[in-house]
Protein backbone atom coordinates (compact mmCIF):
# COMPACT_ATOMS: atom_id res chain seq x y z
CA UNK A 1 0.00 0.00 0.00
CA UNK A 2 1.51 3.76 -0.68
CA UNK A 3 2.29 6.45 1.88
CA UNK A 4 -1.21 8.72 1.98
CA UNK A 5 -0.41 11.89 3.37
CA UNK A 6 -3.19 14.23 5.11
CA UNK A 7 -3.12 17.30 6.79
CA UNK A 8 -4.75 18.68 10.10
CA UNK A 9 -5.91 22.08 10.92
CA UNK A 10 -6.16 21.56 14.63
CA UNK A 11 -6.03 19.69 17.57
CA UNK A 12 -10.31 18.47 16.57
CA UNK A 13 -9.18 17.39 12.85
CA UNK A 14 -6.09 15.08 14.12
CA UNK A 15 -8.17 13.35 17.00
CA UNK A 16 -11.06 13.02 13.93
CA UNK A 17 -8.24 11.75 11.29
CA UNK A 18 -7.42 9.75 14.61
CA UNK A 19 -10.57 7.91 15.03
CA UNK A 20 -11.03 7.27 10.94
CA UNK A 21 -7.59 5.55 11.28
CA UNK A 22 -9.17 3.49 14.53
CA UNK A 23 -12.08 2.16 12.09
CA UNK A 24 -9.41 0.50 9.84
CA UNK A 25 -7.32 -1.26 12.82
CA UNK A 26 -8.28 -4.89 14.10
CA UNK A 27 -5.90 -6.59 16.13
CA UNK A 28 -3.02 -7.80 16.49
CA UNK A 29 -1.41 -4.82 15.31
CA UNK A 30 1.53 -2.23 15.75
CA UNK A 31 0.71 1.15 15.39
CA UNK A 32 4.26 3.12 15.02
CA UNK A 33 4.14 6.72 16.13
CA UNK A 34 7.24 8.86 15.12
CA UNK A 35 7.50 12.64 14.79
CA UNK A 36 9.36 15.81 17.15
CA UNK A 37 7.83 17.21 20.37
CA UNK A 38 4.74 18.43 20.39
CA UNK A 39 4.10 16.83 16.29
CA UNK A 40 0.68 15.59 17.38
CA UNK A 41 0.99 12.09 18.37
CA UNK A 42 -0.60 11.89 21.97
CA UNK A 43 -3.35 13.87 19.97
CA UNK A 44 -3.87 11.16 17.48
CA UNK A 45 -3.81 8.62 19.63
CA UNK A 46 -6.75 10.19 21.84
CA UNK A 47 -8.71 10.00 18.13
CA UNK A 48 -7.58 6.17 17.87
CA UNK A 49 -8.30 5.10 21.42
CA UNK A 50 -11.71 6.84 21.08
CA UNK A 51 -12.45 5.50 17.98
CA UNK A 52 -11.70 2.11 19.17
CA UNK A 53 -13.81 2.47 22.27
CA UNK A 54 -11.22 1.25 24.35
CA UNK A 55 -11.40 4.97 26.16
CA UNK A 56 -12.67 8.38 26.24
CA UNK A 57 -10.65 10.60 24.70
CA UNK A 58 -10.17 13.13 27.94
CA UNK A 59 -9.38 10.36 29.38
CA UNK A 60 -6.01 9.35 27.11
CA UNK A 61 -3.37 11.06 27.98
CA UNK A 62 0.78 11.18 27.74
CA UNK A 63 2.11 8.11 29.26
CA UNK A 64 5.59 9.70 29.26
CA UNK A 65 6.10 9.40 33.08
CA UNK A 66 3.89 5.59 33.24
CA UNK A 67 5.70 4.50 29.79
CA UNK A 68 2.93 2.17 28.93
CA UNK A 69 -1.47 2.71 29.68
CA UNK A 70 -3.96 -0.28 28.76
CA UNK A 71 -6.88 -0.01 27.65
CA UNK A 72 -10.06 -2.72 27.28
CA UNK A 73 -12.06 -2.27 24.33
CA UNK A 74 -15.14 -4.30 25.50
CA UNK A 75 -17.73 -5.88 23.36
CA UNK A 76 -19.31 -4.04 21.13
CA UNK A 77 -23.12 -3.43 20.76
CA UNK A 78 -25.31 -6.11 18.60
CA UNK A 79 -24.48 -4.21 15.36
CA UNK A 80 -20.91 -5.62 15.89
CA UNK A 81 -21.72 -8.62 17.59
CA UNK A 82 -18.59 -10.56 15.95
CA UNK A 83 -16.08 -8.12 17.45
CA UNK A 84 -14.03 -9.55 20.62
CA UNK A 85 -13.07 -7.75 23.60
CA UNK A 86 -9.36 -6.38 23.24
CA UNK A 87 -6.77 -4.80 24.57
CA UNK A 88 -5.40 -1.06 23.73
CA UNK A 89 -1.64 -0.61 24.69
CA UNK A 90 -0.25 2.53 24.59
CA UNK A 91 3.57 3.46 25.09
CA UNK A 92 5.64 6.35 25.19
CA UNK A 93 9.41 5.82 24.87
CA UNK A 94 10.50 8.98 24.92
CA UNK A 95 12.23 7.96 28.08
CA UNK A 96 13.72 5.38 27.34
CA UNK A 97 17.76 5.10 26.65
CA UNK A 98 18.48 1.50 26.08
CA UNK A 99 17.30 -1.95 25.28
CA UNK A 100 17.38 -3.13 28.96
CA UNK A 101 14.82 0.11 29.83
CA UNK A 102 12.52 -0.91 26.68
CA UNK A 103 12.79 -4.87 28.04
CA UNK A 104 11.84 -3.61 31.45
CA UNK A 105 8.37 -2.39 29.96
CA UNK A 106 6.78 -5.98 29.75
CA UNK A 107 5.61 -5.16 25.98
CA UNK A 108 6.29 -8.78 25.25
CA UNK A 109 3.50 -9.93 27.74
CA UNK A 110 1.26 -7.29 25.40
CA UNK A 111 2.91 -8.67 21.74
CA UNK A 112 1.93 -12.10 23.06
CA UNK A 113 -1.57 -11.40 23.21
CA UNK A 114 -4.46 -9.80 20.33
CA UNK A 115 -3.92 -6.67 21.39
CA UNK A 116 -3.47 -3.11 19.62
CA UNK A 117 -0.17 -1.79 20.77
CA UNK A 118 0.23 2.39 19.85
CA UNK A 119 3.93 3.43 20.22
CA UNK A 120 4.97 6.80 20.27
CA UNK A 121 8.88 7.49 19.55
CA UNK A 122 8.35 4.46 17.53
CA UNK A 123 12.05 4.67 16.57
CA UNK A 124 13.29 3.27 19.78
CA UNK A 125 10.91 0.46 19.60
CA UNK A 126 13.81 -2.32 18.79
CA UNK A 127 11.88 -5.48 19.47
CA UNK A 128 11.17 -7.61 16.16
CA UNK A 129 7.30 -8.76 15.39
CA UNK A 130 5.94 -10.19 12.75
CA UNK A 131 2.54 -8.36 13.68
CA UNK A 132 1.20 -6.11 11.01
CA UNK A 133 2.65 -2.83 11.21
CA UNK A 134 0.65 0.90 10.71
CA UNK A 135 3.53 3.86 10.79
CA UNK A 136 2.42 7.13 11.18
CA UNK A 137 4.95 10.10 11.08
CA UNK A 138 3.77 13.56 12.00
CA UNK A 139 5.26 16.83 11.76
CA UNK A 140 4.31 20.31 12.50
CA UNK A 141 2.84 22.19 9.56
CA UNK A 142 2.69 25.53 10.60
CA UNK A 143 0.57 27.13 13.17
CA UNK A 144 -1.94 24.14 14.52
CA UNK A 145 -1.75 22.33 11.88
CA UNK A 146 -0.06 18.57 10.94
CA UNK A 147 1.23 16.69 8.45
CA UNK A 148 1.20 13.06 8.87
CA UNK A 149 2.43 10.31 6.33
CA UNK A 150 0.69 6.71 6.83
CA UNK A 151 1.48 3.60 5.39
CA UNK A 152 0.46 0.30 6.26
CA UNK A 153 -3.29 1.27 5.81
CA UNK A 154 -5.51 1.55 3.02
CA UNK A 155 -7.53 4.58 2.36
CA UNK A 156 -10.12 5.24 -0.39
CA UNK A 157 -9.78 7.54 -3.15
């Protein structure tokens, strides 16, 4: 699948673009995050949690200081009776500086199960899957808004 590339206006279009990218994720899955400070990927993910209704969106936030929050997505009304409870990791390695600080997060207790796992600073993820993977690079675009490049996901026309 080619790199689609959108752009976001503000803080309500990337948690929107967010939740549009949830409706095309089933588990197991690796969502890759990657982009500076402040790029818009805590925002994103708010849209994908939400979308997924593993959460609120208020209620996803930064888990730069935790490194890793999970999420159930629970089963889904009759209109989606097929769907199977899941869980939502997601991780923030910003902090971390080495392989024996990313082993020390447990994510292979969460890659061993059908789970959706969204990592931001993606680039310091080092462990190998063979998981599908979704990479999402944002950047800032001027002002409030964002330009983020996805590939592993296929978008209509």
């Amino acid at each position: 699948m080619p790199d689609k590339e959108f752009i976001t206006h503000s803080s309500e279009e990337t948690i929107a673009k967010g939740r549009e990218i949830a409706a095309k994720l089933s588990p197991p899955v690796l969502v890759l995050l990657s982009g500076d400070l402040g790029a818009g990927k805590t925002t994103l993910t708010k849209g994908i949690i939400s979308g997924l209704g593993a959460a609120r969106e208020e209620d996803v936030t930064s888990p730069t200081f935790t490194l890793v929050h999970v999420f159930q997505k629970s089963i889904t009304p009759a209109s989606e009776a097929s769907s199977q409870p899941f869980k939502v990791y997601h991780v923030d390695l910003y902090r971390v500086e080495n392989f024996h600080d990313l082993e020390s997060l447990g994510l292979e207790d969460a890659l061993a199960e059908k789970a959706i796992v969204i990592i931001e600073w993606s680039e310091r993820f080092t462990f190998r899957s063979d998981w599908p993977r979704v990479e999402i690079h944002l950047e800032h675009a001027g002002g409030d808004a964002r330009r983020m490049t996805i590939s592993g996901l296929r978008f209509e026309k």
